[in-house]
PDB file of N, CA and C in Angstrom:
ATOM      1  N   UNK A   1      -1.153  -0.198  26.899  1.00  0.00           N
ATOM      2  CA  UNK A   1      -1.400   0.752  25.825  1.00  0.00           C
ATOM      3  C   UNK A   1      -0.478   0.400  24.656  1.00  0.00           C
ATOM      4  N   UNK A   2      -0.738   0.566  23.671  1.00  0.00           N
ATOM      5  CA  UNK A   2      -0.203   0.158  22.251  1.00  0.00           C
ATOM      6  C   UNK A   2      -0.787   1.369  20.833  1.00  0.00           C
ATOM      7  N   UNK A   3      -0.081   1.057  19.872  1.00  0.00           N
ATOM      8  CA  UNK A   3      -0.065   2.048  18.754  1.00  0.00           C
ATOM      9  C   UNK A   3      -1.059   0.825  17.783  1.00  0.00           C
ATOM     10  N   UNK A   4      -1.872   1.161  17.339  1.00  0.00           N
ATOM     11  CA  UNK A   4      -2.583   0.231  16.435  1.00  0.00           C
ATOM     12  C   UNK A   4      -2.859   0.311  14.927  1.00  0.00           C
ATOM     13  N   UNK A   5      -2.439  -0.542  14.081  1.00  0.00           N
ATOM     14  CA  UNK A   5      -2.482  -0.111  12.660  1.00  0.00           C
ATOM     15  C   UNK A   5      -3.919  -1.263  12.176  1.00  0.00           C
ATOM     16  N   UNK A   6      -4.110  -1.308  11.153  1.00  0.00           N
ATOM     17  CA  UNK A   6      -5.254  -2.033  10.432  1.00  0.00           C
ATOM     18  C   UNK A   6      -4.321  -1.865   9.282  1.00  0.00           C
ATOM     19  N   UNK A   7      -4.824  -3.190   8.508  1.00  0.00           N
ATOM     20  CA  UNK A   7      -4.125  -3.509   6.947  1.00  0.00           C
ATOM     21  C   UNK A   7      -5.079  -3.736   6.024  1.00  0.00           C
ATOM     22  N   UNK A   8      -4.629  -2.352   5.298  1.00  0.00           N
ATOM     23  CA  UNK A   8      -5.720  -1.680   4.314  1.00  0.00           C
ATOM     24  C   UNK A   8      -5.991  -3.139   2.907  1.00  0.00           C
ATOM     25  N   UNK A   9      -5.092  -3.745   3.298  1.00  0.00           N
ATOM     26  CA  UNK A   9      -5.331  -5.152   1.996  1.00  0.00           C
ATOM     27  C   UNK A   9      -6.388  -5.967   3.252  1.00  0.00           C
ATOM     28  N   UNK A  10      -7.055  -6.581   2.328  1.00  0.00           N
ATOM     29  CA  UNK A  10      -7.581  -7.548   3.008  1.00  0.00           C
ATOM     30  C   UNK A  10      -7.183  -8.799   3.164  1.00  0.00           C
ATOM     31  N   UNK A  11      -7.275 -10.127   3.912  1.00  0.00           N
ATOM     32  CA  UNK A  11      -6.981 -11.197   3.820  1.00  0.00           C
ATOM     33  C   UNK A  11      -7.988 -12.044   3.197  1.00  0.00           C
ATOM     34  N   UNK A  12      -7.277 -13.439   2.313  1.00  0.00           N
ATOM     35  CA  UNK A  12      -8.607 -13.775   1.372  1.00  0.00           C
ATOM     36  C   UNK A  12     -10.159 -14.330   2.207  1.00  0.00           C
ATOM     37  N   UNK A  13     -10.011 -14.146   3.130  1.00  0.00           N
ATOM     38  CA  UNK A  13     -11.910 -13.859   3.799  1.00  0.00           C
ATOM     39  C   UNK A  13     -12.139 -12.972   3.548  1.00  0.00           C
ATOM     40  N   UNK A  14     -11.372 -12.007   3.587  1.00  0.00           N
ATOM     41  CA  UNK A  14     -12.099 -10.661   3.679  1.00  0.00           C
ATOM     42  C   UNK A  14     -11.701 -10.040   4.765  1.00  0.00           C
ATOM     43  N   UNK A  15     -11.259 -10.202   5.915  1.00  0.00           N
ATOM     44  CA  UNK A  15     -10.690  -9.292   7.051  1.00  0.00           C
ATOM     45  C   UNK A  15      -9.863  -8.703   6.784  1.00  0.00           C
ATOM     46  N   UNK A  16      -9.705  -7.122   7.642  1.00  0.00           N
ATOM     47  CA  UNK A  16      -8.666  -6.728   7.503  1.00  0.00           C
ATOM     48  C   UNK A  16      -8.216  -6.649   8.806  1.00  0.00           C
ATOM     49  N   UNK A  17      -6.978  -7.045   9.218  1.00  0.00           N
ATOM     50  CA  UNK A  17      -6.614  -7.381  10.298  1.00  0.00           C
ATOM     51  C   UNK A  17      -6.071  -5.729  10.970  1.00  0.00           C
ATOM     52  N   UNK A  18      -5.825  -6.368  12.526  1.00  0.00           N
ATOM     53  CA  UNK A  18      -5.627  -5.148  13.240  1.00  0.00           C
ATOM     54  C   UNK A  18      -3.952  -5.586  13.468  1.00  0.00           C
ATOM     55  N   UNK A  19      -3.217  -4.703  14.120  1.00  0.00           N
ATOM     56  CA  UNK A  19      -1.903  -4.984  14.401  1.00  0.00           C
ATOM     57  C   UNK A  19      -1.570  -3.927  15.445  1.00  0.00           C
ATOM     58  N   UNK A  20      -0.848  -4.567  16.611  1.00  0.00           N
ATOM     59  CA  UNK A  20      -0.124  -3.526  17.329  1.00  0.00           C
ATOM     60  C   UNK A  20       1.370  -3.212  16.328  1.00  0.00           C
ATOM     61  N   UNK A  21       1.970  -2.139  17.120  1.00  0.00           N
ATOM     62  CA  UNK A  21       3.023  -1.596  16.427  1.00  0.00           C
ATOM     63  C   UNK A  21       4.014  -2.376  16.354  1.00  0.00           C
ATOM     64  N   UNK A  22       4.615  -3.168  17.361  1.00  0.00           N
ATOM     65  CA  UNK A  22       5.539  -4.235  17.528  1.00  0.00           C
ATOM     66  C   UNK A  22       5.007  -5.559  16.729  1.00  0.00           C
ATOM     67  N   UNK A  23       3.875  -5.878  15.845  1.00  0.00           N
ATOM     68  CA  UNK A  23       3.942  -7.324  15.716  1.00  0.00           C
ATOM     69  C   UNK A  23       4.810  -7.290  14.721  1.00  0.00           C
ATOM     70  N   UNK A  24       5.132  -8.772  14.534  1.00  0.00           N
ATOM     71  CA  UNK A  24       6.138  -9.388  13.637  1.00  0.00           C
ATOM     72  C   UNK A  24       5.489  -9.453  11.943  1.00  0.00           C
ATOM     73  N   UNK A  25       4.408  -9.205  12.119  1.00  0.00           N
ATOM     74  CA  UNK A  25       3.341  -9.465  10.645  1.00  0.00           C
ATOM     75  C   UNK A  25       2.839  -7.822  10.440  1.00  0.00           C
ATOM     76  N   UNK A  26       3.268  -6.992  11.117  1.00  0.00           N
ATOM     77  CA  UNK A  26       2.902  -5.709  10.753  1.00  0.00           C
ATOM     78  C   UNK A  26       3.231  -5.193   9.330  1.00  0.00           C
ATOM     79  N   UNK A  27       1.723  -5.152   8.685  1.00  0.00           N
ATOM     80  CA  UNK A  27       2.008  -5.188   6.852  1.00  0.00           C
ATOM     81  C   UNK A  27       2.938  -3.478   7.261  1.00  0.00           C
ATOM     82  N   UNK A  28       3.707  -3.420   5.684  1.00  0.00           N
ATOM     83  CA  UNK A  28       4.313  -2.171   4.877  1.00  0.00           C
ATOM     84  C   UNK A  28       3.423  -0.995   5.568  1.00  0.00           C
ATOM     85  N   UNK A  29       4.589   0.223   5.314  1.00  0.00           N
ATOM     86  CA  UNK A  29       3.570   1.293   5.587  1.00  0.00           C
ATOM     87  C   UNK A  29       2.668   1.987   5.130  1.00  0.00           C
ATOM     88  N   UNK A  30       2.838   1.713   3.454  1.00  0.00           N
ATOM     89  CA  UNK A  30       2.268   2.124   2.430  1.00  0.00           C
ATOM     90  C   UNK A  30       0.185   1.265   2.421  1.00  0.00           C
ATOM     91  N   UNK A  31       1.021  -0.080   3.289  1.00  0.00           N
ATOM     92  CA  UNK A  31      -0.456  -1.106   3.628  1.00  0.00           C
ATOM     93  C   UNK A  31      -1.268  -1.072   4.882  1.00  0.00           C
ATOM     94  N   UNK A  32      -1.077   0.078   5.567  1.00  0.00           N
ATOM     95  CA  UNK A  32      -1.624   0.033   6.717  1.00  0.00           C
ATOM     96  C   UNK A  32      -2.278   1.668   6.832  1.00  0.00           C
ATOM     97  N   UNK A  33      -3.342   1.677   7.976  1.00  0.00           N
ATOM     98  CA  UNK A  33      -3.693   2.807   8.288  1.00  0.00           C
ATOM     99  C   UNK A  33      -3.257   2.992   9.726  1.00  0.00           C
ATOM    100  N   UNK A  34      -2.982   4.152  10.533  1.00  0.00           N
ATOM    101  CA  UNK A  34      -2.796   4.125  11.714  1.00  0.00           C
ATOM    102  C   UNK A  34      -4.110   4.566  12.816  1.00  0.00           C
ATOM    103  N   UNK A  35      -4.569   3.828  13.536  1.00  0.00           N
ATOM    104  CA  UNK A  35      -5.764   3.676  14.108  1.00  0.00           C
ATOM    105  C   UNK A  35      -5.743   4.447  15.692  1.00  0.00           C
ATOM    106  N   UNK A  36      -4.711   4.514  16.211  1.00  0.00           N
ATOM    107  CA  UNK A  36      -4.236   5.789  17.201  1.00  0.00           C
ATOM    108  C   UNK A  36      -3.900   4.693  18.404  1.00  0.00           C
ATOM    109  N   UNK A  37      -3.842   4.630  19.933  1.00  0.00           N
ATOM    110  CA  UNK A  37      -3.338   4.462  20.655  1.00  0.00           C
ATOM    111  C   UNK A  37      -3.979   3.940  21.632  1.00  0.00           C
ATOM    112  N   UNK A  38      -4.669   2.718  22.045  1.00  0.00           N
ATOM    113  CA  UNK A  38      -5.715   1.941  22.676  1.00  0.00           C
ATOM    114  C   UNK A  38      -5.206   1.221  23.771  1.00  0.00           C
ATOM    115  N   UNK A  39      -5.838   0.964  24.850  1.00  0.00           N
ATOM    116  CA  UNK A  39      -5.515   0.373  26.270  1.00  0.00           C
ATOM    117  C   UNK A  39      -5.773  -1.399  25.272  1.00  0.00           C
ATOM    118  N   UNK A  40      -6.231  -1.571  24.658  1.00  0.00           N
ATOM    119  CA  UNK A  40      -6.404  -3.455  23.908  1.00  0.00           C
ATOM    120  C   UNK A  40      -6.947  -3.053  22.785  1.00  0.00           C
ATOM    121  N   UNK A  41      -6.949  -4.501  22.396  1.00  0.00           N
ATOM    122  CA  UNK A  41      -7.548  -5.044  20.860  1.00  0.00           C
ATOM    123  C   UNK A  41      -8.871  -4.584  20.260  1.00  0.00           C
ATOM    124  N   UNK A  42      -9.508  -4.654  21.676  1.00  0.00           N
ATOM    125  CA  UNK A  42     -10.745  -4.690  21.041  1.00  0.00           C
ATOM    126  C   UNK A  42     -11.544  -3.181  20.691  1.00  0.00           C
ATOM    127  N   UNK A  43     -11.023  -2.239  21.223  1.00  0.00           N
ATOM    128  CA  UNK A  43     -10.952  -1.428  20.915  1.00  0.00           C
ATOM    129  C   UNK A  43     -10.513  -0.239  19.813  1.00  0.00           C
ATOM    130  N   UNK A  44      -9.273  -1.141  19.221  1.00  0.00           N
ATOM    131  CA  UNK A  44      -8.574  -0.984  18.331  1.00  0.00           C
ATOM    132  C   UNK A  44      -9.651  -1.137  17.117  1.00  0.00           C
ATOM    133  N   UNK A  45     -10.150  -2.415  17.232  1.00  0.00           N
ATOM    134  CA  UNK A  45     -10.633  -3.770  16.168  1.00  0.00           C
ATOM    135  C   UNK A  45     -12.287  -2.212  15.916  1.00  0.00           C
ATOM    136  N   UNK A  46     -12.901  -1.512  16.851  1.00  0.00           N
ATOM    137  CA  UNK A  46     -14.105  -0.799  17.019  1.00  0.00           C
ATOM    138  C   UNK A  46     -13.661   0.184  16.033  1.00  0.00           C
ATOM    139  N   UNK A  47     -12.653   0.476  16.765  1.00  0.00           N
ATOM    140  CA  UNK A  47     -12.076   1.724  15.696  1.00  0.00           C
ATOM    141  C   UNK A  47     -11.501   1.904  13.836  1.00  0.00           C
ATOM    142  N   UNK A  48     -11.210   0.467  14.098  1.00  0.00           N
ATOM    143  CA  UNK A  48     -11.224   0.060  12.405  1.00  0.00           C
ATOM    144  C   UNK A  48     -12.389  -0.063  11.974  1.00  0.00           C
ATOM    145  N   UNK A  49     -13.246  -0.933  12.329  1.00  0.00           N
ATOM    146  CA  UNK A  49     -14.614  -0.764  12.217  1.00  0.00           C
ATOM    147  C   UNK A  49     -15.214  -0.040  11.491  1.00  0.00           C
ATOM    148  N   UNK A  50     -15.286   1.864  11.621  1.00  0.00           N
ATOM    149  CA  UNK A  50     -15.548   2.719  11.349  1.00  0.00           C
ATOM    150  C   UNK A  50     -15.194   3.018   9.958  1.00  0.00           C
ATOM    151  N   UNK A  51     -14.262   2.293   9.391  1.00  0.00           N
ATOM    152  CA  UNK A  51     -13.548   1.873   8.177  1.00  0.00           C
ATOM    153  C   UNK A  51     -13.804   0.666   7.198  1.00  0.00           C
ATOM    154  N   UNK A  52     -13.674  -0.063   7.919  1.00  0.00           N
ATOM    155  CA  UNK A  52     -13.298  -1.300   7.438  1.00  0.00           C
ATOM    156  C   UNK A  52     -14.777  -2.797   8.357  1.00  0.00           C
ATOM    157  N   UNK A  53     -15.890  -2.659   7.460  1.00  0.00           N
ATOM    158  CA  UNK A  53     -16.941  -3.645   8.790  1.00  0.00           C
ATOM    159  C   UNK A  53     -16.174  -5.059   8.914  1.00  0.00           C
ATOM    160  N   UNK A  54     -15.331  -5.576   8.431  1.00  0.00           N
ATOM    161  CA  UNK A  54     -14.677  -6.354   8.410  1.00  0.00           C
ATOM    162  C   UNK A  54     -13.364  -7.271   9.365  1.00  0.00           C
ATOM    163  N   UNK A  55     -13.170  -5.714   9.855  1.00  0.00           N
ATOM    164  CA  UNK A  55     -12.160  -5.740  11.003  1.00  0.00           C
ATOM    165  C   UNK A  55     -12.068  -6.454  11.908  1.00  0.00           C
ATOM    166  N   UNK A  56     -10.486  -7.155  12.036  1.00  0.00           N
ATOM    167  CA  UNK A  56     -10.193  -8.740  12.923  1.00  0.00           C
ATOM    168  C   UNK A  56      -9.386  -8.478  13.523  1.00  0.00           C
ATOM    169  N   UNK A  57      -8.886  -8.806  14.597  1.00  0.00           N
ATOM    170  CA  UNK A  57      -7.694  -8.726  15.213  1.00  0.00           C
ATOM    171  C   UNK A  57      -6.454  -9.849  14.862  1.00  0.00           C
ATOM    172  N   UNK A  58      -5.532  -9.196  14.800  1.00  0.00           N
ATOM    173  CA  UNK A  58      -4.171 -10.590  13.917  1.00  0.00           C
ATOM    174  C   UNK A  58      -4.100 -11.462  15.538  1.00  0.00           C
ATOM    175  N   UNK A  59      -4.001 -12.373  14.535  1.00  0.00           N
ATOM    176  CA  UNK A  59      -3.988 -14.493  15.058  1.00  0.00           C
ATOM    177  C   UNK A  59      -2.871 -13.915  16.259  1.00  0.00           C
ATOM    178  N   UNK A  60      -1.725 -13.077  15.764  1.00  0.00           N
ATOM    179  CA  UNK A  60      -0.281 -13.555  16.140  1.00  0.00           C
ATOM    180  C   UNK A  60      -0.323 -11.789  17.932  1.00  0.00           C
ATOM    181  N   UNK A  61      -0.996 -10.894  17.023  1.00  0.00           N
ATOM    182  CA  UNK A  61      -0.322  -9.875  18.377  1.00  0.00           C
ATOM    183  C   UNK A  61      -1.870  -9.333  19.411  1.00  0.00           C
ATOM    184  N   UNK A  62      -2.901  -9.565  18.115  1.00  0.00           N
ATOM    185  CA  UNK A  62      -4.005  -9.387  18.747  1.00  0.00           C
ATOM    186  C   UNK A  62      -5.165 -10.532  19.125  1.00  0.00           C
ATOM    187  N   UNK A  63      -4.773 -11.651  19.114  1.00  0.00           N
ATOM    188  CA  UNK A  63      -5.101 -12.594  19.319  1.00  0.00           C
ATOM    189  C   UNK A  63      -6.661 -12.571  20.238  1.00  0.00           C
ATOM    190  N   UNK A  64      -6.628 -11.934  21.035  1.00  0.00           N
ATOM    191  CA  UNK A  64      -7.934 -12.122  22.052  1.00  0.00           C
ATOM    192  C   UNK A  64      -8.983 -11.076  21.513  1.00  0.00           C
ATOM    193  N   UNK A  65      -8.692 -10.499  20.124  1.00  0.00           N
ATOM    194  CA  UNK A  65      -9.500 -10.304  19.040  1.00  0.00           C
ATOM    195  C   UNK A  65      -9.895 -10.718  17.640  1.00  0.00           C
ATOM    196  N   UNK A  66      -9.784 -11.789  17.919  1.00  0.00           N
ATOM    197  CA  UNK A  66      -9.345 -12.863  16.374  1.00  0.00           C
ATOM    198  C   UNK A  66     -10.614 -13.572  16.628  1.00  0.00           C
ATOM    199  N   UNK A  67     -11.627 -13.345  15.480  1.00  0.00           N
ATOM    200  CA  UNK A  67     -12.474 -14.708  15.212  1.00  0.00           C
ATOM    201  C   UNK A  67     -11.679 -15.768  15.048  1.00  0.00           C
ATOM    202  N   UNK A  68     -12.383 -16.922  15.114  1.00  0.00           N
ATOM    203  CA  UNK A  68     -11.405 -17.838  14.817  1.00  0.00           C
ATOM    204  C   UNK A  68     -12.453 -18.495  13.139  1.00  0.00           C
TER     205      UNK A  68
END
């Protein structure tokens, strides 16, 4: 289980990435939304979704939700 944010900037594709609470790339707080509290990624990534159709999981904490 993990705390999950999404980063309300996009990256220049166009994703906006997902982040657990601990990653090392977890944008500002002012740049993120908080997405609530998920057993994984991919779930997280559904829930941004609802926001954002764009939604990726980061390379670095959510990895086994990352297009490549």
């Amino acid at each position: 289980m993990g705390s999950y944010y999404v980063n309300k900037n996009s990256q220049p594709n166009g994703d906006h990435e997902v982040h657990v609470s601990t990653c090392s790339r977890l944008p500002l707080s002012e740049n993120r939304n908080y997405l609530g509290v998920f057993e994984n990624c991919r779930d997280a990534v559904r829930e941004a979704k609802k926001n954002f159709a764009t939604a990726d999981g980061c390379y670095y904490c959510s990895n086994a939700c990352h297009k490549q």
